[in-house]
PDB file of N, CA and C in Angstrom:
ATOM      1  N   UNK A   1     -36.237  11.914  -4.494  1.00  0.00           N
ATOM      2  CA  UNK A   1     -34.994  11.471  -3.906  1.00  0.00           C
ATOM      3  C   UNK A   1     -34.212  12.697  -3.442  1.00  0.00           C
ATOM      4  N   UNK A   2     -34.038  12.639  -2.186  1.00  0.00           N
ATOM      5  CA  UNK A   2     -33.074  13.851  -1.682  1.00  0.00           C
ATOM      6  C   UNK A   2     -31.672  13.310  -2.282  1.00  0.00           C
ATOM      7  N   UNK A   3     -30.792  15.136  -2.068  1.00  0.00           N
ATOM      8  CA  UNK A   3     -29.826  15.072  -2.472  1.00  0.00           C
ATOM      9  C   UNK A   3     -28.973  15.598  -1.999  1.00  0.00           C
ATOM     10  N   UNK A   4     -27.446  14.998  -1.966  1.00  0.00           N
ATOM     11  CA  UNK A   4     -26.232  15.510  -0.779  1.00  0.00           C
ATOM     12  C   UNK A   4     -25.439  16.360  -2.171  1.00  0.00           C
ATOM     13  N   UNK A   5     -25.119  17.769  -2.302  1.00  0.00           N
ATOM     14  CA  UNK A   5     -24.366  18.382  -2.423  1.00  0.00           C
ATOM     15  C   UNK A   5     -22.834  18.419  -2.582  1.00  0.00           C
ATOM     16  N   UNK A   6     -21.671  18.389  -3.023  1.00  0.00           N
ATOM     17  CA  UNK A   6     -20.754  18.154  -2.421  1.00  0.00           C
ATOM     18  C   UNK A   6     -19.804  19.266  -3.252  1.00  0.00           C
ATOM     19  N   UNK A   7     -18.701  19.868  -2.584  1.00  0.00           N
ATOM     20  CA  UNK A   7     -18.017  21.120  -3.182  1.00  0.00           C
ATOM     21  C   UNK A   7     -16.706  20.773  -3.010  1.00  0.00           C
ATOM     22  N   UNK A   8     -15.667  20.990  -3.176  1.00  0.00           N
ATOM     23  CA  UNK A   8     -14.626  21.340  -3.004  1.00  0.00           C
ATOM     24  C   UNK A   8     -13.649  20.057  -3.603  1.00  0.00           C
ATOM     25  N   UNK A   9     -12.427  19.429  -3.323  1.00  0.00           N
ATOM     26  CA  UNK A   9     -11.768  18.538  -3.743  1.00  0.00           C
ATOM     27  C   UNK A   9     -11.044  19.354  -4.896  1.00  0.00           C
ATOM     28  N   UNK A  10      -9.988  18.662  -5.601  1.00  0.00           N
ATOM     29  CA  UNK A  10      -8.929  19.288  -6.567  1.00  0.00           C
ATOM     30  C   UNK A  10      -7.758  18.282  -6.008  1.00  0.00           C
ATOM     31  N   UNK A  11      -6.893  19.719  -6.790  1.00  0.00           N
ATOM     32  CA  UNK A  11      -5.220  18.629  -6.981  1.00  0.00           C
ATOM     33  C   UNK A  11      -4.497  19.747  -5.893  1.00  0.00           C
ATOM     34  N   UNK A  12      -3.794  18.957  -5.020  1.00  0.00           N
ATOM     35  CA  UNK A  12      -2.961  19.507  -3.568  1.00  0.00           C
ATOM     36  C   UNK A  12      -1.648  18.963  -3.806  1.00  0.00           C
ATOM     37  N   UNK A  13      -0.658  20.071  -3.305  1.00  0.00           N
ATOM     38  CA  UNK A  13       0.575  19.019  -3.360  1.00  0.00           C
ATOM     39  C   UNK A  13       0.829  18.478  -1.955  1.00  0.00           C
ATOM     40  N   UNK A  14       1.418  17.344  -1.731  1.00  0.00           N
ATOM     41  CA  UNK A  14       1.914  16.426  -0.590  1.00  0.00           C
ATOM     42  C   UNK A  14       1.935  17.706   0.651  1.00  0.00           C
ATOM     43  N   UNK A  15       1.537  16.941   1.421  1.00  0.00           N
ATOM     44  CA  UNK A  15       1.352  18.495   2.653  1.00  0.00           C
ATOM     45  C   UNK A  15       0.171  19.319   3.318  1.00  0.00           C
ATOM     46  N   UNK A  16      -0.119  19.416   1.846  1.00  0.00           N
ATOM     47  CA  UNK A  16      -0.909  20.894   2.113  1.00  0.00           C
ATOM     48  C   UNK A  16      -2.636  20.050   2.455  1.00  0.00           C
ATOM     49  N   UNK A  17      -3.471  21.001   2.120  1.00  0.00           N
ATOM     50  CA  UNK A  17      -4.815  20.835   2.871  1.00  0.00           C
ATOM     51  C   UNK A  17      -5.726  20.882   1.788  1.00  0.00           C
ATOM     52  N   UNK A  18      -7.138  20.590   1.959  1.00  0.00           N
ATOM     53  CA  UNK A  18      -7.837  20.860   1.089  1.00  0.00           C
ATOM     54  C   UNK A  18      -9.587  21.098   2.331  1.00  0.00           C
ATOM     55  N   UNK A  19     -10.440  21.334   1.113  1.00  0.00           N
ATOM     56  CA  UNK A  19     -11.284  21.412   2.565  1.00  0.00           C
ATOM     57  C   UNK A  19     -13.013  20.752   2.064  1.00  0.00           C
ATOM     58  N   UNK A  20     -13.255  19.527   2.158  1.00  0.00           N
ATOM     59  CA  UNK A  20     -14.952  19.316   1.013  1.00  0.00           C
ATOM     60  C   UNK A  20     -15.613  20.041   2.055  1.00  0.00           C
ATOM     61  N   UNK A  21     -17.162  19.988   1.148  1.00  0.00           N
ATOM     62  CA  UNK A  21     -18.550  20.245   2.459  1.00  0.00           C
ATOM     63  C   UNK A  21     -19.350  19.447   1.556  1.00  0.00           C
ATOM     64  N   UNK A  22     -20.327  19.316   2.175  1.00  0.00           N
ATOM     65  CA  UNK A  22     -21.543  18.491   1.900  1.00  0.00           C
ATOM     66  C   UNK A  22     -22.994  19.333   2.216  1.00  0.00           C
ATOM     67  N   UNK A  23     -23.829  19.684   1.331  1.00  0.00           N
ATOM     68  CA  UNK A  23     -24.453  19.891   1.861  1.00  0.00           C
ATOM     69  C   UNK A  23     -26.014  19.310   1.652  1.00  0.00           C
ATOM     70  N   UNK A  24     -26.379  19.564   2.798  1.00  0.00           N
ATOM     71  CA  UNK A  24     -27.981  18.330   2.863  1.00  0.00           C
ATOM     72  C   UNK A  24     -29.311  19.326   3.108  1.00  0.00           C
ATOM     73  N   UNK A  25     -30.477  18.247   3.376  1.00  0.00           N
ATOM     74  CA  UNK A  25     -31.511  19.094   3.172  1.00  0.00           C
ATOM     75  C   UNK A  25     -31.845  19.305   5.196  1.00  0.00           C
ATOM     76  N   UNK A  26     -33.020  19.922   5.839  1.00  0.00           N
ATOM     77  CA  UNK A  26     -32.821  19.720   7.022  1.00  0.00           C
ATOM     78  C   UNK A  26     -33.153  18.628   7.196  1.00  0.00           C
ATOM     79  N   UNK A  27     -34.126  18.043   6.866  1.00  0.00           N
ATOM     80  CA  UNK A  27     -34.759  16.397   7.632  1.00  0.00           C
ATOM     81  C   UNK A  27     -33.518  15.307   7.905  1.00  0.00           C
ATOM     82  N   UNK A  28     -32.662  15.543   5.952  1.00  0.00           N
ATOM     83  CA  UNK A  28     -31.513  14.683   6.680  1.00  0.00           C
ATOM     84  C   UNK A  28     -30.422  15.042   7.453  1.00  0.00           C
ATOM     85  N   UNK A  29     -30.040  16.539   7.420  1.00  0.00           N
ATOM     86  CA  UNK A  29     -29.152  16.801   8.970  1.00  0.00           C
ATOM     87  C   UNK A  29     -29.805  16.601  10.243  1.00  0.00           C
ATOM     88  N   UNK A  30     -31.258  16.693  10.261  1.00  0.00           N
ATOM     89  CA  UNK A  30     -31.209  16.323  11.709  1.00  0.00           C
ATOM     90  C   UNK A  30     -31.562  14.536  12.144  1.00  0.00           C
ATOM     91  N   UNK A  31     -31.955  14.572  11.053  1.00  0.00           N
ATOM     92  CA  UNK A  31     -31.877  12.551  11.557  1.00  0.00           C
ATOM     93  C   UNK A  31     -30.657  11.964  11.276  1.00  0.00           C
ATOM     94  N   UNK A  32     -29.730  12.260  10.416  1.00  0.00           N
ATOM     95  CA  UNK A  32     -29.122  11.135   9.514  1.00  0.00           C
ATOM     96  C   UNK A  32     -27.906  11.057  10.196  1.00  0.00           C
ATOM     97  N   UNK A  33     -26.899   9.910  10.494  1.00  0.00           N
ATOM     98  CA  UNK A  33     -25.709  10.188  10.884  1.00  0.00           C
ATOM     99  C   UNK A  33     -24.945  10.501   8.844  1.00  0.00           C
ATOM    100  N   UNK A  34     -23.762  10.884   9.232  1.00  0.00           N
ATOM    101  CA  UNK A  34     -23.461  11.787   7.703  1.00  0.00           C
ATOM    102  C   UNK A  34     -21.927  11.216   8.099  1.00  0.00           C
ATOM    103  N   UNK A  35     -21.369  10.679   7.069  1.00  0.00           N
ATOM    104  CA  UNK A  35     -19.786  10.236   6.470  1.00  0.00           C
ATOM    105  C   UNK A  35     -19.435  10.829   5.364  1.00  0.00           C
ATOM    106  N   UNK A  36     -18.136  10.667   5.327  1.00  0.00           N
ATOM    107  CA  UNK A  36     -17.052  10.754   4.209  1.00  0.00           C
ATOM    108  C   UNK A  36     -16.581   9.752   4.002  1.00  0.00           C
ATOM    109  N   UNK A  37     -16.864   8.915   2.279  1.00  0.00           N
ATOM    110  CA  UNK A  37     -16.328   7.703   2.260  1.00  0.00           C
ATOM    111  C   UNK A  37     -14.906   8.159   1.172  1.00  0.00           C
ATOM    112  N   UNK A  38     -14.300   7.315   0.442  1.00  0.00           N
ATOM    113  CA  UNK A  38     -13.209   6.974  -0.491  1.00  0.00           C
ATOM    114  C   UNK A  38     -13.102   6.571  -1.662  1.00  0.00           C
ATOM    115  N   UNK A  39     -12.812   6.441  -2.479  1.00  0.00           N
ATOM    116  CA  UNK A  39     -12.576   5.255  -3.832  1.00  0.00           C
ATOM    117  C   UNK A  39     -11.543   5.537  -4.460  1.00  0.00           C
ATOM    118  N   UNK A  40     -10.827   4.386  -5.128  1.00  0.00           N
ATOM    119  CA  UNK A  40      -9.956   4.769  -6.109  1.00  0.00           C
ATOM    120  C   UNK A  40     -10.276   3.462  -6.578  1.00  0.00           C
ATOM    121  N   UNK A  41      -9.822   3.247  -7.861  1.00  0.00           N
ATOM    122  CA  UNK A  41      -9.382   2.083  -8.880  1.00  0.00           C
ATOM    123  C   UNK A  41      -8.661   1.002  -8.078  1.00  0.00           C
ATOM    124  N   UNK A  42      -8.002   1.222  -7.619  1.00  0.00           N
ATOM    125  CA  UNK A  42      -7.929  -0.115  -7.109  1.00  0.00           C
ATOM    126  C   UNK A  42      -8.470  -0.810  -5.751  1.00  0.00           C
ATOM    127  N   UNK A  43      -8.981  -0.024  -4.684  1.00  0.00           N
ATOM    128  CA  UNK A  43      -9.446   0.019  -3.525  1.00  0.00           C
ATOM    129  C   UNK A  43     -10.793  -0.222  -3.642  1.00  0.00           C
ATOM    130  N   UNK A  44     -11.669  -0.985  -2.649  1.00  0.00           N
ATOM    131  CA  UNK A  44     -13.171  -0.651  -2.629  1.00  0.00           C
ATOM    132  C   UNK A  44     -13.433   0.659  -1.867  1.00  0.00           C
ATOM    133  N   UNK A  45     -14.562   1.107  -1.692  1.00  0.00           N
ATOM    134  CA  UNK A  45     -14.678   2.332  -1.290  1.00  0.00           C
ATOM    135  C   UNK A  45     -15.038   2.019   0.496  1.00  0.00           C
ATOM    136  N   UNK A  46     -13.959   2.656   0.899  1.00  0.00           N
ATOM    137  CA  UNK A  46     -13.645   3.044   2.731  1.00  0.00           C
ATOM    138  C   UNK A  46     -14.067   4.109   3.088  1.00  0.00           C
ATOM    139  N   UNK A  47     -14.527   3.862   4.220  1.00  0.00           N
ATOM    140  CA  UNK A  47     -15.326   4.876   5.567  1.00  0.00           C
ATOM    141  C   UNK A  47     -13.922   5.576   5.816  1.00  0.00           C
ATOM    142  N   UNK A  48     -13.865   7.425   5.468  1.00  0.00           N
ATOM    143  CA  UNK A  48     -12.818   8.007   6.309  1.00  0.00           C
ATOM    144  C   UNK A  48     -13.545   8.732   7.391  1.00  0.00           C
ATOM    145  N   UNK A  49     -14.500   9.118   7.191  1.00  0.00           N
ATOM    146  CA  UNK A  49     -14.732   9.624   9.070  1.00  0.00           C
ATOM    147  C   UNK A  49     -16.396   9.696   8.689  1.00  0.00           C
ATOM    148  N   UNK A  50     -16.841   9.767  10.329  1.00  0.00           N
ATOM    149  CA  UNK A  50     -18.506   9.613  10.072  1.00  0.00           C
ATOM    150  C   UNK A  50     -18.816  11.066  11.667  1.00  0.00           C
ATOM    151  N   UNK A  51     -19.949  11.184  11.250  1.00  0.00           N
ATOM    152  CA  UNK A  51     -20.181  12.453  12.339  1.00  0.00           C
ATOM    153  C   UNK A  51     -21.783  12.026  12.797  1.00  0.00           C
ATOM    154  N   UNK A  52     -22.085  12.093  13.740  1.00  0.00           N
ATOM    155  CA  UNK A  52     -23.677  11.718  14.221  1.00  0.00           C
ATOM    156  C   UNK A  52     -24.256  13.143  14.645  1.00  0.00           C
ATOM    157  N   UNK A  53     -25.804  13.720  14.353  1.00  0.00           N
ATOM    158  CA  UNK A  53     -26.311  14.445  14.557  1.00  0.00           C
ATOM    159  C   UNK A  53     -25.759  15.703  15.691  1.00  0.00           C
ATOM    160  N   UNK A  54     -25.678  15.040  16.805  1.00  0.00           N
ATOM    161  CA  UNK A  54     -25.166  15.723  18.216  1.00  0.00           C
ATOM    162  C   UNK A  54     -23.669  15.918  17.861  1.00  0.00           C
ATOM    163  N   UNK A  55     -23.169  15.806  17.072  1.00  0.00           N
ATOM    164  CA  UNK A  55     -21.377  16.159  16.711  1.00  0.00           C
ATOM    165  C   UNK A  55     -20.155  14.769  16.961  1.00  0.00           C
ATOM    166  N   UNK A  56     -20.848  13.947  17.402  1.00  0.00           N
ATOM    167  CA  UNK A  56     -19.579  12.989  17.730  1.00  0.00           C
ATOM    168  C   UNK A  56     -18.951  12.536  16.297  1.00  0.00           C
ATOM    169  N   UNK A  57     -17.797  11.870  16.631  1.00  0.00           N
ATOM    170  CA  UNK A  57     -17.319  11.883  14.761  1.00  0.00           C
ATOM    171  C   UNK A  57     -16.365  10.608  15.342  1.00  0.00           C
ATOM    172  N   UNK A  58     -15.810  10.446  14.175  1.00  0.00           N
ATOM    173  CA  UNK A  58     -14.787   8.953  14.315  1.00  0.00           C
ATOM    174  C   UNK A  58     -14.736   8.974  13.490  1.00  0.00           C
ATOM    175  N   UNK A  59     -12.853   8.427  13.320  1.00  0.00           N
ATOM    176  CA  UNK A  59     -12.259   8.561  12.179  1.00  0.00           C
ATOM    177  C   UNK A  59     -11.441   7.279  11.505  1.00  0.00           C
ATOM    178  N   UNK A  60     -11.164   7.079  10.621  1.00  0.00           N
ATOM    179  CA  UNK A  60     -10.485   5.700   9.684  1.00  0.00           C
ATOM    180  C   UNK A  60      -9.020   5.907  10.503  1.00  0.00           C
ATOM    181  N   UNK A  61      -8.150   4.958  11.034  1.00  0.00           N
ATOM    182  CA  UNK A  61      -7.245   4.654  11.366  1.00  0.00           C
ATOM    183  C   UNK A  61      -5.830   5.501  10.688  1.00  0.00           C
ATOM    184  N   UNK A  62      -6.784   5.733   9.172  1.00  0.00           N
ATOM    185  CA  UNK A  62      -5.060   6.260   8.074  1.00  0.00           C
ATOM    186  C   UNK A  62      -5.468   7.885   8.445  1.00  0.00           C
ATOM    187  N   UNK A  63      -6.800   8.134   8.817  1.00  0.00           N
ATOM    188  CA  UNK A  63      -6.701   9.684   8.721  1.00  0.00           C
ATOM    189  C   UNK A  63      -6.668  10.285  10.204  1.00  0.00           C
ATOM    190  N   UNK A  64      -6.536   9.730  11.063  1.00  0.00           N
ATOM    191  CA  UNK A  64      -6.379  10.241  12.388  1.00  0.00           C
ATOM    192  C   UNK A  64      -5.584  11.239  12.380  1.00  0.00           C
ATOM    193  N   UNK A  65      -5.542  12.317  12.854  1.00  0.00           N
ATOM    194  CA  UNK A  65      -4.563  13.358  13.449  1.00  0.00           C
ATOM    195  C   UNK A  65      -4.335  13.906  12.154  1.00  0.00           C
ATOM    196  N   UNK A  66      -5.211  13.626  11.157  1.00  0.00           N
ATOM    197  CA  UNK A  66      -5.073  14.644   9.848  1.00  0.00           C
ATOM    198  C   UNK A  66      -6.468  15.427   9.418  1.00  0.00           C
ATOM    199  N   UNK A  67      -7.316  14.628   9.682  1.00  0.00           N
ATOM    200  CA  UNK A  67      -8.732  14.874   9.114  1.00  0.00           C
ATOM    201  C   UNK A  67      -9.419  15.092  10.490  1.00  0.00           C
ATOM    202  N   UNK A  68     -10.083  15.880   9.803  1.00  0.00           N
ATOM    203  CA  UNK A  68     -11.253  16.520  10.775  1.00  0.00           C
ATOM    204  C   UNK A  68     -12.931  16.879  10.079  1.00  0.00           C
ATOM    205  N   UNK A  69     -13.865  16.285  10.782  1.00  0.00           N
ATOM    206  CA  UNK A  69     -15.218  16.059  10.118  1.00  0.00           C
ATOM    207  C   UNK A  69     -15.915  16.915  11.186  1.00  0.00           C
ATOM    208  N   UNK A  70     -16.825  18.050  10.596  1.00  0.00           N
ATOM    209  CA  UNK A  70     -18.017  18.870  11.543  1.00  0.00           C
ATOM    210  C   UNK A  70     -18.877  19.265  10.566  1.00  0.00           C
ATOM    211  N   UNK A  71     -19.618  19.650  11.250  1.00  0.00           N
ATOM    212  CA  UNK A  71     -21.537  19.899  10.834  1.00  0.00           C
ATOM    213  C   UNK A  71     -21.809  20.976  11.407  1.00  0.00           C
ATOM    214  N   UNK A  72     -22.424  22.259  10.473  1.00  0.00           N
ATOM    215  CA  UNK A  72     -22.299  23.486  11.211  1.00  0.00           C
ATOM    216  C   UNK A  72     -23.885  23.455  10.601  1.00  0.00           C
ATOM    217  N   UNK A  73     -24.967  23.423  11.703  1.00  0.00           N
ATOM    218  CA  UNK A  73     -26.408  22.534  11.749  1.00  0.00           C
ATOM    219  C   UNK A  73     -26.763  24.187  11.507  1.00  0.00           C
ATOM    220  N   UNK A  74     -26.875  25.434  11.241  1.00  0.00           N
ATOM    221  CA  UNK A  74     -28.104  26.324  10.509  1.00  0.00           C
ATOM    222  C   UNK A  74     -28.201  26.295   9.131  1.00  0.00           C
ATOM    223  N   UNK A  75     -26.527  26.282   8.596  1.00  0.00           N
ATOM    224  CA  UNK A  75     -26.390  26.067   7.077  1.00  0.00           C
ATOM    225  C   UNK A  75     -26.555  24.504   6.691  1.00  0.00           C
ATOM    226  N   UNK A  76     -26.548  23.632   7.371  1.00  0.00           N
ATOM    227  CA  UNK A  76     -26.831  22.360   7.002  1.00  0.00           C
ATOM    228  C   UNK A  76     -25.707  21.602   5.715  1.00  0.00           C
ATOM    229  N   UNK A  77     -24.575  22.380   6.683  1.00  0.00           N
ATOM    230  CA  UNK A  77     -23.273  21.564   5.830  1.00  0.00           C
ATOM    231  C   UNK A  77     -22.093  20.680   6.278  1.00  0.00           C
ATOM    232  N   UNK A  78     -22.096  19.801   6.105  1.00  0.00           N
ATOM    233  CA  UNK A  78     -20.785  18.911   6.510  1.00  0.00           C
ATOM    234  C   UNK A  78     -19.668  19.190   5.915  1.00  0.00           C
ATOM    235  N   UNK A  79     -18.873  18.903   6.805  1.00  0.00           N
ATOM    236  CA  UNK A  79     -17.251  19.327   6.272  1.00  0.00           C
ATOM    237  C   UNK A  79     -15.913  18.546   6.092  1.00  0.00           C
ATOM    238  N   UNK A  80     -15.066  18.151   5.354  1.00  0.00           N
ATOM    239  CA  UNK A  80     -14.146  17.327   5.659  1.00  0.00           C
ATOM    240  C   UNK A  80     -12.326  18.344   5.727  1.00  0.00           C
ATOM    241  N   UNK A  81     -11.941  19.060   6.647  1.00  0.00           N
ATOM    242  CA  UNK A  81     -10.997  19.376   6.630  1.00  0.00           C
ATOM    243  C   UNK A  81      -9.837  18.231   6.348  1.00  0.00           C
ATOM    244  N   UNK A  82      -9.118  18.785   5.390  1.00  0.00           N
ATOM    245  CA  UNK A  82      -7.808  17.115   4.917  1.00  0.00           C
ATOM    246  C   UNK A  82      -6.606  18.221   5.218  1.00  0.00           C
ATOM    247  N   UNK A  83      -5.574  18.230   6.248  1.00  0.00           N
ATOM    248  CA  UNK A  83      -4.463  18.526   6.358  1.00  0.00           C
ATOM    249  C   UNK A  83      -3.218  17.651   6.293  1.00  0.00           C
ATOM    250  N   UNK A  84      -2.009  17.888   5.954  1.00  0.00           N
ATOM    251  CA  UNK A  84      -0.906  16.842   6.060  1.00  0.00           C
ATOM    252  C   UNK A  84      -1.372  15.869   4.558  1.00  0.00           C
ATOM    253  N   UNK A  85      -1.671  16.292   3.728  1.00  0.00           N
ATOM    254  CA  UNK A  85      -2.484  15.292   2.978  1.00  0.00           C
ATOM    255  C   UNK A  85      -1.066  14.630   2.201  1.00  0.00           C
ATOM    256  N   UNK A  86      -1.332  13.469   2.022  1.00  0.00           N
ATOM    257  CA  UNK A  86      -0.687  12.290   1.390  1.00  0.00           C
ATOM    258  C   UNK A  86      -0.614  11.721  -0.030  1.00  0.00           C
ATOM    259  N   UNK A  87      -0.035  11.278  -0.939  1.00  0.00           N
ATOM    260  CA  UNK A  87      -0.606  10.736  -2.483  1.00  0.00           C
ATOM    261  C   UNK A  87      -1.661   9.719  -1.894  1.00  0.00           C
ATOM    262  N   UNK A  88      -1.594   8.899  -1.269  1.00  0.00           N
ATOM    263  CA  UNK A  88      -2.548   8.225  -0.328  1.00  0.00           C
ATOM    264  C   UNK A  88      -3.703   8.392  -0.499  1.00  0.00           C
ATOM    265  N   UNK A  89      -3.800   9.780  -0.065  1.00  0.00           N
ATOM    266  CA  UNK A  89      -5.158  10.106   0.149  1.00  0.00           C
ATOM    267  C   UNK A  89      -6.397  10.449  -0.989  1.00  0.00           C
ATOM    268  N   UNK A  90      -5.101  10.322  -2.441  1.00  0.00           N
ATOM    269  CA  UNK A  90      -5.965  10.348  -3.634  1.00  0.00           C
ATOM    270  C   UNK A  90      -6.807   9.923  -4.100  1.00  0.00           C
ATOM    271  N   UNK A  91      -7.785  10.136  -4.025  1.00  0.00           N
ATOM    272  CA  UNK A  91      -9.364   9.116  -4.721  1.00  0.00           C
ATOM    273  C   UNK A  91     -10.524  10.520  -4.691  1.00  0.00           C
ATOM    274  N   UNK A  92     -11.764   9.393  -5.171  1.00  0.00           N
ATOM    275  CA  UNK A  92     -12.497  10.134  -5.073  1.00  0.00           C
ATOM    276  C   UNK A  92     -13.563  10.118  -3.737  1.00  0.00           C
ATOM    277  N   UNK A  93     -14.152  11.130  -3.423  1.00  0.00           N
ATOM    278  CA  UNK A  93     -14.803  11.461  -2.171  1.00  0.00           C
ATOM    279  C   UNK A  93     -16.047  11.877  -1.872  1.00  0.00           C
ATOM    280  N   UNK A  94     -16.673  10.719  -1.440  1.00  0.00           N
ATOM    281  CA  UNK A  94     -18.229  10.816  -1.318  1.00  0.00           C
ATOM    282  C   UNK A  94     -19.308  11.262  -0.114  1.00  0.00           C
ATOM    283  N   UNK A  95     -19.947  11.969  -0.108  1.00  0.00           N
ATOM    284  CA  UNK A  95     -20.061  12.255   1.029  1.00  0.00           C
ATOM    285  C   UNK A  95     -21.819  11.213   1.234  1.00  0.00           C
ATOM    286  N   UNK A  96     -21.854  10.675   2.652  1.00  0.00           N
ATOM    287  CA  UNK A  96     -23.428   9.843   2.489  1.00  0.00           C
ATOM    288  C   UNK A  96     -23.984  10.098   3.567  1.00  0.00           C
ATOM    289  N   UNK A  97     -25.061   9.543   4.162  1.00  0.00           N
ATOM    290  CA  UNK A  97     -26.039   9.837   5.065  1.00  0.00           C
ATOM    291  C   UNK A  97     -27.167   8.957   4.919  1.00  0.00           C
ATOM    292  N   UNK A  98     -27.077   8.385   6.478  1.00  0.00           N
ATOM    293  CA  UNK A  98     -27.513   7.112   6.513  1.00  0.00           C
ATOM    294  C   UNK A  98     -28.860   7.086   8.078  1.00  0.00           C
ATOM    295  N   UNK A  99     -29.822   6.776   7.669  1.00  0.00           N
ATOM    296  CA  UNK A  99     -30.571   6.794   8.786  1.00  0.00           C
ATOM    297  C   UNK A  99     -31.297   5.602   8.452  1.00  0.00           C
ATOM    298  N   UNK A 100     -31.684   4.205   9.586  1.00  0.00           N
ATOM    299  CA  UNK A 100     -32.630   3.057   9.134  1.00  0.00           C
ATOM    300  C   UNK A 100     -32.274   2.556   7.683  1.00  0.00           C
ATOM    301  N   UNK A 101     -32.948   2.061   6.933  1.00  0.00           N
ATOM    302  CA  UNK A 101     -32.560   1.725   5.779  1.00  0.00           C
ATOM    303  C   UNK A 101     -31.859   2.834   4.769  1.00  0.00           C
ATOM    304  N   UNK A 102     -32.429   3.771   4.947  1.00  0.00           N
ATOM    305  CA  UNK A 102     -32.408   4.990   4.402  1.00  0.00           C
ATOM    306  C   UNK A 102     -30.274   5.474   3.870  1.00  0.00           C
ATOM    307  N   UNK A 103     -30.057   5.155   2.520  1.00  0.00           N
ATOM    308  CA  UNK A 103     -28.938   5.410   2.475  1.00  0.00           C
ATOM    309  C   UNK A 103     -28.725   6.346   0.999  1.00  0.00           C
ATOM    310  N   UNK A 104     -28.042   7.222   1.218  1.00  0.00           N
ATOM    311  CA  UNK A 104     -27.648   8.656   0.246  1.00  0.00           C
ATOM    312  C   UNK A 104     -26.714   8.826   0.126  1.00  0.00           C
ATOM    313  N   UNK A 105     -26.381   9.443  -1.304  1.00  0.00           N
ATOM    314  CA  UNK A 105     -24.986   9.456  -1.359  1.00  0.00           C
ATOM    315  C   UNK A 105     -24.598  10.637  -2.278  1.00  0.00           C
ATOM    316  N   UNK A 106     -23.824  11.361  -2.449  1.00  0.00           N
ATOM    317  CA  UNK A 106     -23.661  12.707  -3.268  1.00  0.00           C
ATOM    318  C   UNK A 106     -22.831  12.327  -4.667  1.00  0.00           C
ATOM    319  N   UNK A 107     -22.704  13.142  -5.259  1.00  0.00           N
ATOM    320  CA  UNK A 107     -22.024  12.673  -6.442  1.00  0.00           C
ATOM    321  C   UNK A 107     -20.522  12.408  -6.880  1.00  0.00           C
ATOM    322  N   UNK A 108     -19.812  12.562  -5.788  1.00  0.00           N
ATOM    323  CA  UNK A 108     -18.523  12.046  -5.285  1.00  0.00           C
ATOM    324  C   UNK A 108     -17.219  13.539  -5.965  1.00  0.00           C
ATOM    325  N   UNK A 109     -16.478  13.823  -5.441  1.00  0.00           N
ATOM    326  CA  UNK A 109     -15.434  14.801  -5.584  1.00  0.00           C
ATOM    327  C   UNK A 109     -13.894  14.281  -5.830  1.00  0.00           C
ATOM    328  N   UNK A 110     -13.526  14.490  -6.700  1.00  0.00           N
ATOM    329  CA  UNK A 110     -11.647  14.185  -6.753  1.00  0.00           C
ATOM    330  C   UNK A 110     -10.762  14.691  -5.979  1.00  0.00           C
ATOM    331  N   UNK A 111     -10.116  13.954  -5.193  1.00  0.00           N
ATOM    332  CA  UNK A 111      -8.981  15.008  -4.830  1.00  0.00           C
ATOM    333  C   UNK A 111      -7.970  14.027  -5.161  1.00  0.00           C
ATOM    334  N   UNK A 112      -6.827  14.770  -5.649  1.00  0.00           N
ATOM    335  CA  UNK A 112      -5.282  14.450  -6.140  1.00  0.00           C
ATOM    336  C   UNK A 112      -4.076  14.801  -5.250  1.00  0.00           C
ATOM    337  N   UNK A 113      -3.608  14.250  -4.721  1.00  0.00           N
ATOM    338  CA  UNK A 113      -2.278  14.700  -4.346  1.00  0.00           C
ATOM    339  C   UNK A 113      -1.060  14.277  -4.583  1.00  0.00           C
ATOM    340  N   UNK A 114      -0.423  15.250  -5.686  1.00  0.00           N
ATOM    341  CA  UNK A 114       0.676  15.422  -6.331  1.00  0.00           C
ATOM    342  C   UNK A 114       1.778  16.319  -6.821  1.00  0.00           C
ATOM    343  N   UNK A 115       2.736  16.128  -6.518  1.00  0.00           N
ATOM    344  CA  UNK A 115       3.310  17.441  -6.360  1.00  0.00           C
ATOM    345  C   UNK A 115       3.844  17.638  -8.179  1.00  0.00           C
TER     346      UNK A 115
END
């Protein structure tokens, strides 16, 4: 079973930024389209942005004009830049990768935002 990597997340206060990566093996950076999903306790877990091989990305409605998702394809790492971040945006953060049936998922990261 391959495996997605995932680094970064912590406690931010209201504002500020934080920055995950993901990182994968090559077969699944170059086939897989690759997301950043969500969770918290009370929420099911939501799609915040997804990125497809060639770079296109799309983002969840709440993180527009805050979040930013790229794939820097020699190191074979995905990225979730979180600026402007919100208590909102508190949960935990999974990064997956999805090709045909084929679905992966990393071991998910906390981020907190609280001042």
């Amino acid at each position: 079973q391959e495996q997605l990597t995932e680094r970064g997340g912590g406690l931010v206060q209201p504002g500020g930024s934080l920055i995950l990566s993901c990182t994968a093996s090559t077969r699944i950076f170059r086939q897989y389209e690759m997301h950043w999903y969500r969770q918290t306790s009370e929420k099911s877990r939501e799609l915040v942005a997804g990125i497809l091989s060639g770079g296109v990305a799309d983002y969840a409605d709440s993180v527009k004009g805050r979040f930013t998702i790229y794939r820097d394809n020699p190191t074979r790492v995905m990225y979730l830049q979180m600026d402007k971040l919100k208590s909102d945006d508190t949960a935990v953060y999974y990064c997956n990768a999805q090709f045909d049936a084929d679905d992966i998922w990393g071991q998910g990261t906390q981020v907190t935002v609280s001042s």
